[in-house]
N, C-alpha and C. Protein backbone atom coordinates (compact mmCIF):
# COMPACT_ATOMS: atom_id res chain seq x y z
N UNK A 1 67.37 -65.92 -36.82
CA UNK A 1 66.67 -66.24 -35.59
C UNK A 1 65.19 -65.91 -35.76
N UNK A 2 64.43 -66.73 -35.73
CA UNK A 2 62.68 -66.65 -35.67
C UNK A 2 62.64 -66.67 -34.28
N UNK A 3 61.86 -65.06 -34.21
CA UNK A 3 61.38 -64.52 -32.83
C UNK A 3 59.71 -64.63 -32.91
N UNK A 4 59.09 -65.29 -32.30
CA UNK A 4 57.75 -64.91 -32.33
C UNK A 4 56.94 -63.55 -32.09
N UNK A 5 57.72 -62.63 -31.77
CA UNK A 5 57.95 -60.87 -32.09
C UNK A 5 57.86 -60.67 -33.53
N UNK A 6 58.23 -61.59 -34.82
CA UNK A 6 58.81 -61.07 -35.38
C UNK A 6 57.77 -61.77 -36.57
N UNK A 7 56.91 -62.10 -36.23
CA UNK A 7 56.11 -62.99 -36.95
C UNK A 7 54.79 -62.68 -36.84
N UNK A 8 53.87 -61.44 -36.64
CA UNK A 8 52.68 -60.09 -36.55
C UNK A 8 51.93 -60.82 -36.08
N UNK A 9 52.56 -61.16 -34.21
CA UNK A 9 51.12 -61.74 -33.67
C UNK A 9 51.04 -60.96 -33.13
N UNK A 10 48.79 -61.61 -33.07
CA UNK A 10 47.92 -60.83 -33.07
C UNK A 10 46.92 -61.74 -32.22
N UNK A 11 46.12 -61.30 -31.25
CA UNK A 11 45.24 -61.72 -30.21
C UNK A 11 44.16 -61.34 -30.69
N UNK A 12 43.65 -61.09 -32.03
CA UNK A 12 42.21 -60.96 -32.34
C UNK A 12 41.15 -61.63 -31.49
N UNK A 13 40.41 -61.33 -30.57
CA UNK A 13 39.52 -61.66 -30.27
C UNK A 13 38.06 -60.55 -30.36
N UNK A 14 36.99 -61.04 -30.04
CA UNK A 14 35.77 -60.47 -30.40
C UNK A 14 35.02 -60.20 -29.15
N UNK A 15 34.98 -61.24 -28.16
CA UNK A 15 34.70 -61.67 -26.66
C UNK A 15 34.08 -60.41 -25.96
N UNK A 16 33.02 -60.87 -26.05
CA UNK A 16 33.00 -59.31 -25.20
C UNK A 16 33.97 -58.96 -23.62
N UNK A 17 34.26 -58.30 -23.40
CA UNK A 17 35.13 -57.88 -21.91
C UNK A 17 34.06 -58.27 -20.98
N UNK A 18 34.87 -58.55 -19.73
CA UNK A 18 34.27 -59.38 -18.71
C UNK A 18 34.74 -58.27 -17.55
N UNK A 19 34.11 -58.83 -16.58
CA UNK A 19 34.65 -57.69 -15.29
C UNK A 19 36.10 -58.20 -14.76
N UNK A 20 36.35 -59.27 -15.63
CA UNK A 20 38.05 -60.04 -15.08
C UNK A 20 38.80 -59.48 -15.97
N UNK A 21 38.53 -58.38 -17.04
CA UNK A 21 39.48 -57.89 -17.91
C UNK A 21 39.46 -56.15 -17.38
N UNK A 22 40.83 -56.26 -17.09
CA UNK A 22 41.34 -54.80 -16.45
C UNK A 22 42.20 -53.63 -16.87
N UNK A 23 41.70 -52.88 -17.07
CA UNK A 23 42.76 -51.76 -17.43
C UNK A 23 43.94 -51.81 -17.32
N UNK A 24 45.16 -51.63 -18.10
CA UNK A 24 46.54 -51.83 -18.09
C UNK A 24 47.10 -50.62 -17.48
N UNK A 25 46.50 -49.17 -17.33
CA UNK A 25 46.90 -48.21 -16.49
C UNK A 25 46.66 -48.36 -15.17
N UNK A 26 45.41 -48.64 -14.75
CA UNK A 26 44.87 -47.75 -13.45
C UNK A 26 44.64 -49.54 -12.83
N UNK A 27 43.93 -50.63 -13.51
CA UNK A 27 43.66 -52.08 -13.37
C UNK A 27 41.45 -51.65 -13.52
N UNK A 28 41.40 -50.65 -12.98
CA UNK A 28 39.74 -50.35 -13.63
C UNK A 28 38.89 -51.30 -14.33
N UNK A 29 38.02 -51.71 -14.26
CA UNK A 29 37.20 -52.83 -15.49
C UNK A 29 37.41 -52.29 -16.58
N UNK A 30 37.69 -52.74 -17.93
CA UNK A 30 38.37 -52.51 -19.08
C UNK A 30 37.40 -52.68 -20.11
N UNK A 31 36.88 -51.87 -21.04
CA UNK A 31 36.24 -51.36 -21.69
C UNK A 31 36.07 -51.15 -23.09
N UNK A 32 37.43 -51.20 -23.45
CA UNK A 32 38.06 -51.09 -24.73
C UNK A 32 39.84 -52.08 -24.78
N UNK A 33 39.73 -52.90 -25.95
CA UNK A 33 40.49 -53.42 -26.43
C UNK A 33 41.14 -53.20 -27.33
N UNK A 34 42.35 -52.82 -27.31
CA UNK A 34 43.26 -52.47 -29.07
C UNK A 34 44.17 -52.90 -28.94
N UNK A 35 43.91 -53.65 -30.25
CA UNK A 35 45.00 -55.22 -30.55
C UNK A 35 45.98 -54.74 -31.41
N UNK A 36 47.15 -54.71 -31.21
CA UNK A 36 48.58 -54.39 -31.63
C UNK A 36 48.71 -55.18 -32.42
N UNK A 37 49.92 -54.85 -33.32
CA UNK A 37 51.38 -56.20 -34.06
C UNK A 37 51.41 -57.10 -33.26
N UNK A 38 52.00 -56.64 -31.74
CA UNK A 38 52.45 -57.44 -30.85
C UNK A 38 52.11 -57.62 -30.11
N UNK A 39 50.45 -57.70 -29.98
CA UNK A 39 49.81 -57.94 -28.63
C UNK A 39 48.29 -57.13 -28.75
N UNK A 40 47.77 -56.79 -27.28
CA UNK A 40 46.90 -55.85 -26.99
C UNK A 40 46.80 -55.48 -25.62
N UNK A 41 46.24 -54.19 -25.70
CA UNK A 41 46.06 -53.95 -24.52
C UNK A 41 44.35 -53.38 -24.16
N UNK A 42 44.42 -53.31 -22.88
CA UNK A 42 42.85 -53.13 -22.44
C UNK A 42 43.05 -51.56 -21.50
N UNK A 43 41.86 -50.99 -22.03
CA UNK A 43 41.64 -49.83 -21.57
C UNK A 43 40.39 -49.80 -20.59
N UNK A 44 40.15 -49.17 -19.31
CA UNK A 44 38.81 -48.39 -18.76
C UNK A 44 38.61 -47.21 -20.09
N UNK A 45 37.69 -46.75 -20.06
CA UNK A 45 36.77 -45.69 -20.64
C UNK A 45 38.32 -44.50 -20.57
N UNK A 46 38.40 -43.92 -19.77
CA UNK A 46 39.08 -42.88 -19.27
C UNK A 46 40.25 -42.84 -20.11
N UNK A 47 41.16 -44.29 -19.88
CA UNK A 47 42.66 -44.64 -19.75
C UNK A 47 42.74 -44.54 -22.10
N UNK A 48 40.91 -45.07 -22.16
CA UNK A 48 41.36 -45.34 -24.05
C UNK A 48 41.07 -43.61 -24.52
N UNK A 49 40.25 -42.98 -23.61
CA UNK A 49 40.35 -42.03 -24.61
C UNK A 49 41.82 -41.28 -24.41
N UNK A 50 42.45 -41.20 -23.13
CA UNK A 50 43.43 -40.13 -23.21
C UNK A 50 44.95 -40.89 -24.11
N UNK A 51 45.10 -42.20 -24.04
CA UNK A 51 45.98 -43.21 -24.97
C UNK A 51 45.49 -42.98 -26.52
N UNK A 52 44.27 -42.82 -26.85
CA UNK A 52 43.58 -42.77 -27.94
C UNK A 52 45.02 -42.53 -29.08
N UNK A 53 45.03 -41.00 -29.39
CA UNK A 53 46.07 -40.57 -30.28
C UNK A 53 46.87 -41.40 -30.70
N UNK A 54 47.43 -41.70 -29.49
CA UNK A 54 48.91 -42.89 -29.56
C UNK A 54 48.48 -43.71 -30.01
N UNK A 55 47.50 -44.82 -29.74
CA UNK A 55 47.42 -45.89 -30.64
C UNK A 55 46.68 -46.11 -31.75
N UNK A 56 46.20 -44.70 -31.87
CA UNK A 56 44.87 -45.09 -33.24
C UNK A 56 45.87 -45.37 -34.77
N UNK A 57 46.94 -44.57 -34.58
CA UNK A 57 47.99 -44.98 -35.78
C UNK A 57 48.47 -46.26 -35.94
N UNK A 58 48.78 -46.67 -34.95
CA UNK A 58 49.04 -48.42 -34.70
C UNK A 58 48.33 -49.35 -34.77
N UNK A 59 46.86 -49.37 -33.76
CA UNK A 59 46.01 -50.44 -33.46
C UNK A 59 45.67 -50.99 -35.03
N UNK A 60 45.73 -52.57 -34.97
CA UNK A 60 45.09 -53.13 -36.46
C UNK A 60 43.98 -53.21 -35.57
N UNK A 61 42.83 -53.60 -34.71
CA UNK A 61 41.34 -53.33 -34.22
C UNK A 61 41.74 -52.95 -32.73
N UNK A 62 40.19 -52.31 -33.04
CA UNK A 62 39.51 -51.34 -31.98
C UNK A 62 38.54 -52.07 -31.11
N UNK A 63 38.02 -52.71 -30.20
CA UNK A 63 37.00 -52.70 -29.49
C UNK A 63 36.67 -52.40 -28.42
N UNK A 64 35.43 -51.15 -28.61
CA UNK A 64 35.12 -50.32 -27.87
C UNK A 64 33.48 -50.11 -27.35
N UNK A 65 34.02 -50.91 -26.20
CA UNK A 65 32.66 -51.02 -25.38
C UNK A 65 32.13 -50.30 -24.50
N UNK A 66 32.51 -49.00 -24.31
CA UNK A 66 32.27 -48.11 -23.48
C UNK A 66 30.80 -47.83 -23.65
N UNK A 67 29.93 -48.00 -24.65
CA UNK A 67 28.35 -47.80 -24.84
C UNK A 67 27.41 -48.25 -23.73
N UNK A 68 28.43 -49.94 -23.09
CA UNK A 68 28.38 -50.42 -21.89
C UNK A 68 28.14 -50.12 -20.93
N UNK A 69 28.78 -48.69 -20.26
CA UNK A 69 29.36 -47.72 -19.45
C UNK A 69 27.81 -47.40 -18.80
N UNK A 70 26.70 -46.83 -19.69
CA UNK A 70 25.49 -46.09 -18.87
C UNK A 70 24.40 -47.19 -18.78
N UNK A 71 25.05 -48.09 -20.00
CA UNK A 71 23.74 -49.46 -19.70
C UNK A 71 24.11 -49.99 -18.23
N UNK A 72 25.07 -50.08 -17.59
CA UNK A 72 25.42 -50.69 -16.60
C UNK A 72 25.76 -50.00 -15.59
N UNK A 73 26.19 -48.73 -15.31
CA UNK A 73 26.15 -48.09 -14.37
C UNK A 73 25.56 -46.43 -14.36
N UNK A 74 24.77 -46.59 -15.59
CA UNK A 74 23.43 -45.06 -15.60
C UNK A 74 24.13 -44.24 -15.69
N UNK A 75 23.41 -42.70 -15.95
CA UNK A 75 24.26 -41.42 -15.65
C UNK A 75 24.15 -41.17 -14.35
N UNK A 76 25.05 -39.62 -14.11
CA UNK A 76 25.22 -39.23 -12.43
C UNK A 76 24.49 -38.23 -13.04
């Protein structure tokens, strides 16, 4: 049986994140992207660092736009 699970797709994209791409924990504007075997998921700032651990062994890419974060909404 050919599962498309079973065949290392991958959503490589480069795109920068848009304010329509949302955090998979909290839904937050999403910041960081890490693209799985089987997918990816999108992080806020917050949601990638505390997931970090867990997927840094897994993720085949990282994109991490949090640099974004003070260009666009400054420090407090």
């Amino acid at each position: 049986m050919d599962r498309w699970l079973d065949r290392g797709v991958t959503t490589m994209t480069t795109e920068q994140l848009t304010a329509a791409d949302r955090c998979d924990r909290c839904g937050a504007q999403a910041y960081v992207r890490v693209v799985l075997p089987t997918g990816e998921l999108l992080f806020c700032g917050h949601h990638a660092r505390a997931h970090q651990p867990a997927y840094a062994g897994v993720a085949t890419y990282v994109q991490d736009e949090t640099d974004r974060l003070l260009a666009e909404h400054g420090q407090n």
